[in-house]
Protein backbone atom coordinates (compact mmCIF):
# COMPACT_ATOMS: atom_id res chain seq x y z
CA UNK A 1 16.81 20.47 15.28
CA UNK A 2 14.44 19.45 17.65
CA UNK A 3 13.55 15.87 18.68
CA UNK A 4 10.19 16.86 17.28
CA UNK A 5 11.30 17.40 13.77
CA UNK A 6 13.66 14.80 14.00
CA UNK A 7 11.26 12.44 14.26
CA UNK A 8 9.03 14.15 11.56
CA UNK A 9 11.89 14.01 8.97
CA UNK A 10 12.73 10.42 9.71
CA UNK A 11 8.64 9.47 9.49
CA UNK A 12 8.96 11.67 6.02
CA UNK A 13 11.84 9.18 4.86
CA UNK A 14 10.21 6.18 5.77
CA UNK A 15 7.20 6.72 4.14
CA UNK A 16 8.68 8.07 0.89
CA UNK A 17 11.04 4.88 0.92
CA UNK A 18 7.94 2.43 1.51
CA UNK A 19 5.70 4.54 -1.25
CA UNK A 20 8.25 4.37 -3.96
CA UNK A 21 8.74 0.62 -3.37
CA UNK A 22 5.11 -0.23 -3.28
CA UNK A 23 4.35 1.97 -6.57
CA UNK A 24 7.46 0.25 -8.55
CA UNK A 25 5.30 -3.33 -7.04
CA UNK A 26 1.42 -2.58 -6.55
CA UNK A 27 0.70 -4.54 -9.76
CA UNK A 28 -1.29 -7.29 -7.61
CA UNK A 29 -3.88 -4.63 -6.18
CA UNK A 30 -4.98 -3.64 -9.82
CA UNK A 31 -8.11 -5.65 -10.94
CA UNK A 32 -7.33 -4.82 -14.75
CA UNK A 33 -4.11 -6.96 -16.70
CA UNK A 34 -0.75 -4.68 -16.22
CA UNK A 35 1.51 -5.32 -19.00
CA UNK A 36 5.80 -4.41 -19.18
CA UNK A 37 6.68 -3.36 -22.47
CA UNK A 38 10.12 -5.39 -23.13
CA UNK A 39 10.01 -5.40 -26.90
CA UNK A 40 8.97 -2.93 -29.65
CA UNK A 41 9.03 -2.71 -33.69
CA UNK A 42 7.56 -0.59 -36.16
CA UNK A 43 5.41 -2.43 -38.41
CA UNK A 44 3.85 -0.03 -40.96
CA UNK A 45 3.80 4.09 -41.42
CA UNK A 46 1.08 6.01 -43.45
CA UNK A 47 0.41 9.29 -43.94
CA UNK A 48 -2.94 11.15 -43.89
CA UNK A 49 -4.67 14.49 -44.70
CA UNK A 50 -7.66 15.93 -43.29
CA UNK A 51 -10.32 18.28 -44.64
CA UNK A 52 -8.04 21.25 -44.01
CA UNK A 53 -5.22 19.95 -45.33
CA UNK A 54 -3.04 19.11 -42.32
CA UNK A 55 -1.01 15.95 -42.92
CA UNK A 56 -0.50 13.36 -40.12
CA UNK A 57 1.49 10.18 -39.77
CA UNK A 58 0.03 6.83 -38.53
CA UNK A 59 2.17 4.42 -37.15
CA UNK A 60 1.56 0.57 -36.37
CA UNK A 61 4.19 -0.50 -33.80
CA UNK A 62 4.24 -4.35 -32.53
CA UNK A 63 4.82 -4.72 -28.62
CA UNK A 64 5.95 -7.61 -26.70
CA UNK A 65 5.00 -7.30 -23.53
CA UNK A 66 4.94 -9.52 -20.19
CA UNK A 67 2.04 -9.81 -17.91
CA UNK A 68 2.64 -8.19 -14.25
CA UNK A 69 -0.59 -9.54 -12.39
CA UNK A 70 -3.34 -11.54 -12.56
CA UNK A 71 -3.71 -15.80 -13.31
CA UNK A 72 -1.17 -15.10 -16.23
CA UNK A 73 1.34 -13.38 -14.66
CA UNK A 74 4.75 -13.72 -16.27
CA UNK A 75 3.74 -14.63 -19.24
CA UNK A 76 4.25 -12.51 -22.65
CA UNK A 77 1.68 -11.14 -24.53
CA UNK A 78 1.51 -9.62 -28.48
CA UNK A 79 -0.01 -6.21 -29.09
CA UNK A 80 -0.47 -3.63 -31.54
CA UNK A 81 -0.85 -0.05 -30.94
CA UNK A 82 -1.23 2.70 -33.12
CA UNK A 83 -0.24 6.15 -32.99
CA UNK A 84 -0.27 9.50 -34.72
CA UNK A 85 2.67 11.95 -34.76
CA UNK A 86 0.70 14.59 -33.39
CA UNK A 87 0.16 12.39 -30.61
CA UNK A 88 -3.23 14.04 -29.79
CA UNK A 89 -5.43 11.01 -28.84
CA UNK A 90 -2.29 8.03 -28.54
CA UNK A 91 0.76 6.98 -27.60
CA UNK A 92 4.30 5.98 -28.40
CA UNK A 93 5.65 3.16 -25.96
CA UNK A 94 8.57 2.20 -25.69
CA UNK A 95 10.42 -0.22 -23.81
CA UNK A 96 10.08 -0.16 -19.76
CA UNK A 97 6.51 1.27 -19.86
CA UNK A 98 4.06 -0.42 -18.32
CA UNK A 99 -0.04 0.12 -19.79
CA UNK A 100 -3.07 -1.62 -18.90
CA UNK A 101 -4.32 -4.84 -21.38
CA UNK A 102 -7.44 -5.92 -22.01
CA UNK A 103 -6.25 -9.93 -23.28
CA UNK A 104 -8.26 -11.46 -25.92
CA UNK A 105 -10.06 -14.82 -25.15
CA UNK A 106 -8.35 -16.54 -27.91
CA UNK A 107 -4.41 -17.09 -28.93
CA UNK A 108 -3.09 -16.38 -32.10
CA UNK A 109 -1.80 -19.82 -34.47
CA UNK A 110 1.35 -19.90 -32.20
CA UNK A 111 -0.48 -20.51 -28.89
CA UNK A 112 0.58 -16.81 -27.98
CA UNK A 113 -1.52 -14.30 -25.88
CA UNK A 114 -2.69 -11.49 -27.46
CA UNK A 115 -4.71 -8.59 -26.62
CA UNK A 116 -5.07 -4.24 -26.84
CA UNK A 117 -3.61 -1.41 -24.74
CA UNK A 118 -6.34 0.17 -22.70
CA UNK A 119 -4.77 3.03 -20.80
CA UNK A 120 -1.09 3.79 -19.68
CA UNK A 121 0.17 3.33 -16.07
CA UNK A 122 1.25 6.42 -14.63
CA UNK A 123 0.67 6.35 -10.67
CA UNK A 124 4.28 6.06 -10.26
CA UNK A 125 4.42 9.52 -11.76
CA UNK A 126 2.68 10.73 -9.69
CA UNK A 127 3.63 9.73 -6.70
CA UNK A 128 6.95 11.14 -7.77
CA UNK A 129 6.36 14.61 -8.22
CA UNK A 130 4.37 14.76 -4.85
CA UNK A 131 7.44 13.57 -3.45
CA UNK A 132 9.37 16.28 -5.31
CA UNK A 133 6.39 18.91 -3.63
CA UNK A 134 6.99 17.54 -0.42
CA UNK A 135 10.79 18.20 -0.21
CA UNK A 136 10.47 20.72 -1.77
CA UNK A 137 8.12 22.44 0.97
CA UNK A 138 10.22 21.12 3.83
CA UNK A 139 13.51 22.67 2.14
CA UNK A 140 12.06 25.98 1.84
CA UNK A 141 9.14 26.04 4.03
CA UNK A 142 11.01 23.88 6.97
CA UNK A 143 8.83 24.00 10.23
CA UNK A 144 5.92 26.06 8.36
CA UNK A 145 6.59 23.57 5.69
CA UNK A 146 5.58 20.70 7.46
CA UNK A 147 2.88 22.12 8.84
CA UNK A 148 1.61 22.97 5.24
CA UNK A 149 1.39 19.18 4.36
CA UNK A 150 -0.32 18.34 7.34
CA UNK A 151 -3.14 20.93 6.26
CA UNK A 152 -2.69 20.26 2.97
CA UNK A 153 -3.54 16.71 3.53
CA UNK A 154 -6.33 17.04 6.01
CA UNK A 155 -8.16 19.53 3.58
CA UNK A 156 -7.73 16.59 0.87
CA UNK A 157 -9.41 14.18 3.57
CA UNK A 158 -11.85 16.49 4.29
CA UNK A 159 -12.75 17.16 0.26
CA UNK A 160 -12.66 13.29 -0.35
CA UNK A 161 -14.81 12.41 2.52
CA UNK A 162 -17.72 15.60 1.97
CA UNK A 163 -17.92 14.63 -1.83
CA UNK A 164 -18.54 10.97 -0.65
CA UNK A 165 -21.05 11.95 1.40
CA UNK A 166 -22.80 14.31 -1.62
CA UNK A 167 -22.79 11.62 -3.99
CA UNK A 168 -24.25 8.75 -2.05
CA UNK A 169 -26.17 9.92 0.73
CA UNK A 170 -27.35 13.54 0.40
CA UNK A 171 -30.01 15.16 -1.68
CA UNK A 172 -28.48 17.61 -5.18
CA UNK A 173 -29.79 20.50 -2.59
CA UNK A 174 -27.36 19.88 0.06
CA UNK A 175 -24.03 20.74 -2.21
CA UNK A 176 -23.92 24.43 -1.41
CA UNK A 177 -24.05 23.79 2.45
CA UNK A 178 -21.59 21.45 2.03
CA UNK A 179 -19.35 23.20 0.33
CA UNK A 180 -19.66 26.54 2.44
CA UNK A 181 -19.11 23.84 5.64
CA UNK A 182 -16.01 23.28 3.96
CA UNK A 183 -14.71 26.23 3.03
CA UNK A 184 -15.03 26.90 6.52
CA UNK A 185 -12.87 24.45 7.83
CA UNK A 186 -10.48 25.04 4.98
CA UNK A 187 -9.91 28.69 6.78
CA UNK A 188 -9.76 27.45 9.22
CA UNK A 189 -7.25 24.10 9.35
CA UNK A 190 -4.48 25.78 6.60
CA UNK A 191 -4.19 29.35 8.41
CA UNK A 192 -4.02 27.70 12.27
CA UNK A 193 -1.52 25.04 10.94
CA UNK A 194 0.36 27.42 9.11
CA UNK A 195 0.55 30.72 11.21
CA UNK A 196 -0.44 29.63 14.66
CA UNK A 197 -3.46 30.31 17.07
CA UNK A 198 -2.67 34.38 17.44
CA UNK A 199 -4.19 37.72 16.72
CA UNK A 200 -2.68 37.56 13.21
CA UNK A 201 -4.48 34.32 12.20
CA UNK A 202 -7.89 35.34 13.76
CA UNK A 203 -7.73 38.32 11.66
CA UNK A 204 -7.23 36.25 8.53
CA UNK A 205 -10.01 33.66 9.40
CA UNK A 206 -12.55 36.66 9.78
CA UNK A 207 -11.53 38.20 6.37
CA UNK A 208 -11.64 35.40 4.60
CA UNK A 209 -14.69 33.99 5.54
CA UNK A 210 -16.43 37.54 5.03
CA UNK A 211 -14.54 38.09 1.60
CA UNK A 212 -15.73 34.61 0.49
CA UNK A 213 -19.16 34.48 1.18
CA UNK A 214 -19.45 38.08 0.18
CA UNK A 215 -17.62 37.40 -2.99
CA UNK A 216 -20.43 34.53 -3.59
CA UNK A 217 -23.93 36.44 -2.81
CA UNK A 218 -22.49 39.50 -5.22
CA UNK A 219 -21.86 36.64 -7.82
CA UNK A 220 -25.19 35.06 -7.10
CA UNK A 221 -27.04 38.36 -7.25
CA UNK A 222 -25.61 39.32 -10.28
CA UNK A 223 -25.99 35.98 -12.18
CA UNK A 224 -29.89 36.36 -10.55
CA UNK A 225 -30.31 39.58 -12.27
CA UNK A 226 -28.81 38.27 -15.30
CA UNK A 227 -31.08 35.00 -15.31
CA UNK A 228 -27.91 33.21 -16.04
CA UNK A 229 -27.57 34.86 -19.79
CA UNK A 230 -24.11 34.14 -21.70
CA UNK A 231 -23.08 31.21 -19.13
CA UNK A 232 -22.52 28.12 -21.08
CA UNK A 233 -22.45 24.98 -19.19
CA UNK A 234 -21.90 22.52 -21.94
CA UNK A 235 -18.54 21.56 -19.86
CA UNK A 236 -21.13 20.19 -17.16
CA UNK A 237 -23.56 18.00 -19.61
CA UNK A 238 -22.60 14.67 -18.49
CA UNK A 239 -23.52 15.61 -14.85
CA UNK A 240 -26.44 14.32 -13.28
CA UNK A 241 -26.60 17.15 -10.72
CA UNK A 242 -28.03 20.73 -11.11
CA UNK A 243 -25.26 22.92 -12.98
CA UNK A 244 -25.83 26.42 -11.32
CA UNK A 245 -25.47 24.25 -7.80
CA UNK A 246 -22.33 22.77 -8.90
CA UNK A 247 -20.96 26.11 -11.11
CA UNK A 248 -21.05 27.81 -7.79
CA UNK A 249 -19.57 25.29 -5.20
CA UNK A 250 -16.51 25.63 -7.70
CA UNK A 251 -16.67 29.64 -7.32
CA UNK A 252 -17.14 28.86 -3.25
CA UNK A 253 -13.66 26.13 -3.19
CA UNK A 254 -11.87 28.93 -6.45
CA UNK A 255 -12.62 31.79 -4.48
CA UNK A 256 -11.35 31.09 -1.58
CA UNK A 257 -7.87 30.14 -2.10
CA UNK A 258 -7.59 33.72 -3.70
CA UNK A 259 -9.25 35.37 -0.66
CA UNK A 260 -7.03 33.70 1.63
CA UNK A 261 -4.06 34.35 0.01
CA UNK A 262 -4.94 38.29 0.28
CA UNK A 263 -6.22 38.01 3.91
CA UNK A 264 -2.94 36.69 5.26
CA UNK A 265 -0.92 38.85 3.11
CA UNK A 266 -2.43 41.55 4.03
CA UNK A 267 -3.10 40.34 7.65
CA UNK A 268 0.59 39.78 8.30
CA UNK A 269 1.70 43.31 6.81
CA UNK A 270 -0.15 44.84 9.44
CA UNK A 271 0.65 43.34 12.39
CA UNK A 272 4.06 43.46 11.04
CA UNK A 273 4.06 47.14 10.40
CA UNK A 274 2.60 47.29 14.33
CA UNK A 275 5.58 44.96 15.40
CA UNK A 276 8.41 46.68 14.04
CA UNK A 277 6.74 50.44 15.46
CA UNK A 278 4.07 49.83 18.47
CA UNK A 279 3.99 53.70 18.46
CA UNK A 280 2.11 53.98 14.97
CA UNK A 281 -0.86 55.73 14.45
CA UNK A 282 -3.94 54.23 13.16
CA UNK A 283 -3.71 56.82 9.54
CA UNK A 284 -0.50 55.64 8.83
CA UNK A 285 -1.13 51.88 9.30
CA UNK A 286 -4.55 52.13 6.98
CA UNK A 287 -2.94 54.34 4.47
CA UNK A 288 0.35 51.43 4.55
CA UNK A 289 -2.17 48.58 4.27
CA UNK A 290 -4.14 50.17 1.39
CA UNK A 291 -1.10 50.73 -0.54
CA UNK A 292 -0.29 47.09 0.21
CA UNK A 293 -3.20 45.91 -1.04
CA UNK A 294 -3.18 47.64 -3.81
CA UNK A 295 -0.03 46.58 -4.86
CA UNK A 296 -1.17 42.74 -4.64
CA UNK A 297 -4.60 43.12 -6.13
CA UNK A 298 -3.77 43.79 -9.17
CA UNK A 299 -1.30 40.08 -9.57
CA UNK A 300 -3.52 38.11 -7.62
CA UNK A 301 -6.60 38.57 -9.98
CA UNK A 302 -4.46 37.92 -12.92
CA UNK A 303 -3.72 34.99 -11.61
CA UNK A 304 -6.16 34.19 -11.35
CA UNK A 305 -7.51 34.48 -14.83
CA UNK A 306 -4.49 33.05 -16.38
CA UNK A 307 -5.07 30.02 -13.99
CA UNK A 308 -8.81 29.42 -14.84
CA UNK A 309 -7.95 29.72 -18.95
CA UNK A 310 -4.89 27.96 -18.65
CA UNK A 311 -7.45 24.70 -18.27
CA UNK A 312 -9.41 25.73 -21.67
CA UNK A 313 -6.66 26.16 -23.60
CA UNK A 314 -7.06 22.25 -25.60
CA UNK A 315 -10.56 23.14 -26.15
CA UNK A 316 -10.19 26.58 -27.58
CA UNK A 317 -7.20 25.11 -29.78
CA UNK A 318 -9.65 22.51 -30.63
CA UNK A 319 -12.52 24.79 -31.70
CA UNK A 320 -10.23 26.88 -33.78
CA UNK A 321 -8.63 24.06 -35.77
CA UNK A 322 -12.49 22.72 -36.44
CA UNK A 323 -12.71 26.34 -38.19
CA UNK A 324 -15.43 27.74 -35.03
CA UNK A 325 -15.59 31.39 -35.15
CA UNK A 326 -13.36 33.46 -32.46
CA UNK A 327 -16.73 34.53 -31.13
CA UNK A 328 -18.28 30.91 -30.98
CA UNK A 329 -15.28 29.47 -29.22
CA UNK A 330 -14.42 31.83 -26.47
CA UNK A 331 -18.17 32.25 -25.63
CA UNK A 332 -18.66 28.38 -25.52
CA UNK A 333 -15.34 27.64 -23.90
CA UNK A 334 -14.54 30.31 -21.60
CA UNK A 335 -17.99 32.05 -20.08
CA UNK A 336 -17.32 29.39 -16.71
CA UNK A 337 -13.43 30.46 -16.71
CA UNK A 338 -14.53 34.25 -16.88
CA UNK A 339 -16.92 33.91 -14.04
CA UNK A 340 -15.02 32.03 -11.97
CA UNK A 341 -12.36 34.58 -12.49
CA UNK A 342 -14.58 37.58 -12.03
CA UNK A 343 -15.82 36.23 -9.13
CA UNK A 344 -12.41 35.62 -7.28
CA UNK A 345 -11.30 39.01 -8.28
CA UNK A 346 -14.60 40.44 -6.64
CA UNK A 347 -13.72 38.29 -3.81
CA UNK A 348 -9.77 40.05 -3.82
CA UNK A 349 -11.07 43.77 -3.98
CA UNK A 350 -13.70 43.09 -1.11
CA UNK A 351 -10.57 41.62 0.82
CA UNK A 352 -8.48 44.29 1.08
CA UNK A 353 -10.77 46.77 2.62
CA UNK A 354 -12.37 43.71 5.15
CA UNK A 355 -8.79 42.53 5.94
CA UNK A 356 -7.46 46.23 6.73
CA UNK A 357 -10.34 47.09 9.77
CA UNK A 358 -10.64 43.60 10.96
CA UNK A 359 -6.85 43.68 11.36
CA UNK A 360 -6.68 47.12 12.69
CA UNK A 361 -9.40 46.06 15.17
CA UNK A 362 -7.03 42.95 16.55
CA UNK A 363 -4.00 45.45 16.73
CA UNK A 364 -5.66 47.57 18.62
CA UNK A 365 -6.84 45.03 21.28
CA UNK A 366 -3.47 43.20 21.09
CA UNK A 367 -2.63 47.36 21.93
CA UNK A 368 -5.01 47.43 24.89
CA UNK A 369 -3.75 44.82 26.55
CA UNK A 370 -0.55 45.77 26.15
C-alpha cells in the first residue's frame, strides 16, 4: 500500500469515527425539541373496520421521554402516540428511540411536561448505511473505489449547488440548461475519476454525451408530436415550476446514468478486445462489440423499468385497495415511470451503435501511433 492510500484510509477512519460520534450527539444543532424514549406502556387497543371490510388495530401507548436539547434539556416529558398495526401512516416506539416533540405550553395537574411526537429521528441511520456503502466500495472497489466516492461526492456538490442556484436565482426557463450543464460534468468527473484520462475514457465521454442528448430530442420530438397525450403529471401538482421542464431534466439526470453505464461497458470491451490481440481486424472487433452490446441491452433497460416502478409501487397498492380500476391506476401512476423508462432504453439502443465507431475510431488512432 502506498503512502497515498495510507493516508486516504486513515482520513476514511477519522472521519467515520468523528461522524458517528457527532450523529449519536448533534441534538444541540436541531432547532425543533429531540426527545429519548426511556419508558413505554400500552394504554388502550381497539379494533376497526373500514368500508371494505379490512380490520385494523389502534393502539394508544404512553411514552416517557427525556428532553435532549433546547432550555429544557434533561428534563422528562409525557406523550401519547397512537398507532395502527398496519403501520401505514405511524409508528411503534419503543425504548432508545429518539423523535422530534412539539411541547405543549401548559403542564398537566402534576407540574409535568407534556407534548406530541412530530416526526422520528433517523439521521443516524443514515449516516450508517453510507458508512456501510463506503466500505463497502473501498473493499471491493479499492483504488477505483476511492476514486468512486470522490466523484460520487463532487457530483452530489455539484447537484446541491445547481438546484440552489435554480430555485433562488434563475428564471423556470433556465432548468434544462442547467441540467444538460450538468450532465455534462457528470460524464465527465465519474468516468475521469474512475477510469483515468486515456483513449478508453474519451471514448466513453463522447458516447455518452451523444447517447444522452440524442436519447432526449427523440423523447422531446415524440412527446411534441404527441402534444403530451397520456402523460399524467399529477405526481408534480404541488410544484410551482413548469412540469414538462422539470419531467424532462429528470429524463436528462435518469438517462444518463443508463447511457453511461453502456458507454463504458461497451467502451472497455473494445479496447480490451484490441489489448489482448493488437493484430485484430476492424470486422471482427464491430461484429464482437455488437454482440456485446446486445447481450447488455437487453438487462440494462429492464433495469431500468423495474427501477423507475419500483418507486410507484405504494401508490399503485394504494389505488387498488381504494377499489381504482387496473386501467385508472397504472395510467395515473405509472405514464412518468414508463417514459422515463422508454426514454433511457432509447438512450441504451442509440449507445451501442455510437459507443462501437467512436471507440473503433480511438483504437485506431491509439493504432496509428503505435
Amino acid at each position: 500500500m502506498s503512502n497515498r492510500q495510507h493516508a486516504f484510509y486513515v482520513f476514511i477512519t477519522f472521519c467515520f469515527i468523528i461522524s458517528i460520534v457527532f450523529i449519536y450527539h448533534n441534538h444541540s444543532f436541531y432547532d425543533k425539541p429531540i426527545a429519548k424514549v426511556t419508558e413505554t406502556s400500552l394504554l388502550e387497543t381497539t379494533k376497526t373496520t373500514d368500508e371494505h371490510h379490512n380490520e385494523d388495530q389502534l393502539f394508544t401507548q404512553h411514552i416517557t421521554a427525556q428532553l435532549k436539547n433546547g432550555e429544557k434539556k434533561g428534563k422528562p416529558i409525557f406523550l401519547t402516540n397512537e398507532y395502527s398495526s398496519s403501520g401505514a401512516y405511524d409508528h411503534k416506539f419503543t425504548v432508545g428511540k429518539e423523535v422530534f416533540v412539539s411541547i405543549d405550553k401548559n403542564t398537566d395537574k402534576e407540574g409535568n411536561l407534556t407534548g406530541k411526537i412530530t416526526n422520528v429521528k433517523r439521521d443516524k441511520y443514515i449516516v450508517i448505511v453510507a458508512w456501510i456503502f463506503i466500505f463497502t466500495l473501498l473493499i471491493i472497489g479499492k483504488k477505483q473505489g476511492q476514486f468512486t466516492i470522490i466523484s460520487f461526492i463532487i457530483n452530489i456538490l455539484l447537484l446541491s449547488y445547481a438546484l440552489d442556484i435554480y430555485v433562488n436565482y434563475t428564471n423556470t426557463d433556465s432548468l434544462l440548461w442547467i441540467s444538460a450543464l450538468l450532465a455534462i460534468l457528470f460524464t465527465f468527473t465519474s468516468l475521469l475519476f474512475i477510469n483515468g484520462f486515456n483513449e478508453k475514457t474519451y471514448a466513453a465521454i463522447v458516447t455518452t454525451l451523444f447517447g444522452t442528448f440524442f436519447s432526449l430530442f427523440i423523447a422531446h420530438l415524440a412527446m411534441w408530436l404527441t402534444s403530451e397525450n397520456g402523460l399524467h403529471y399529477e405526481e408534480m401538482q404541488f410544484l410551482t415550476r413548469p412540469y414538462y421542464l422539470v419531467f424532462m431534466a429528470g429524463l436528462f439526470i435518469g438517462s444518463l446514468g443508463a447511457v453511461m453505464d453502456v458507454a463504458i461497458t461497451m467502451s472497455s470491451s473494445i479496447f480490451e478486445l484490441y489489448e489482448r490481440n493488437h493484430g485484430i481486424s476492424m470486422k471482427s472487433l464491430k461484429k464482437s462489440g455488437m454482440d456485446i452490446g446486445r447481450d447488455i441491452m437487453g438487462t440494462i433497460t429492464n433495469i431500468l423499468f423495474f427501477a423507475y416502478l419500483s418507486g410507484s409501487i405504494p401508490m399503485l397498492i394504494l389505488y387498488l385497495k381504494n377499489s381504482s380500476s387496473l386501467g385508472y391506476t397504472l395510467s395515473m401512476n405509472l405514464s412518468l415511470e414508463i417514459a422515463r423508462a422508454l426514454a433511457g432504453g432509447i438512450g441504451v439502443v442509440l449507445t451501442i451503435p455510437i459507443s462501437l465507431y467512436i471507440s473503433i475510431f480511438f483504437v485506431n488512432r491509439k493504432r496509428e501511433k503505435s
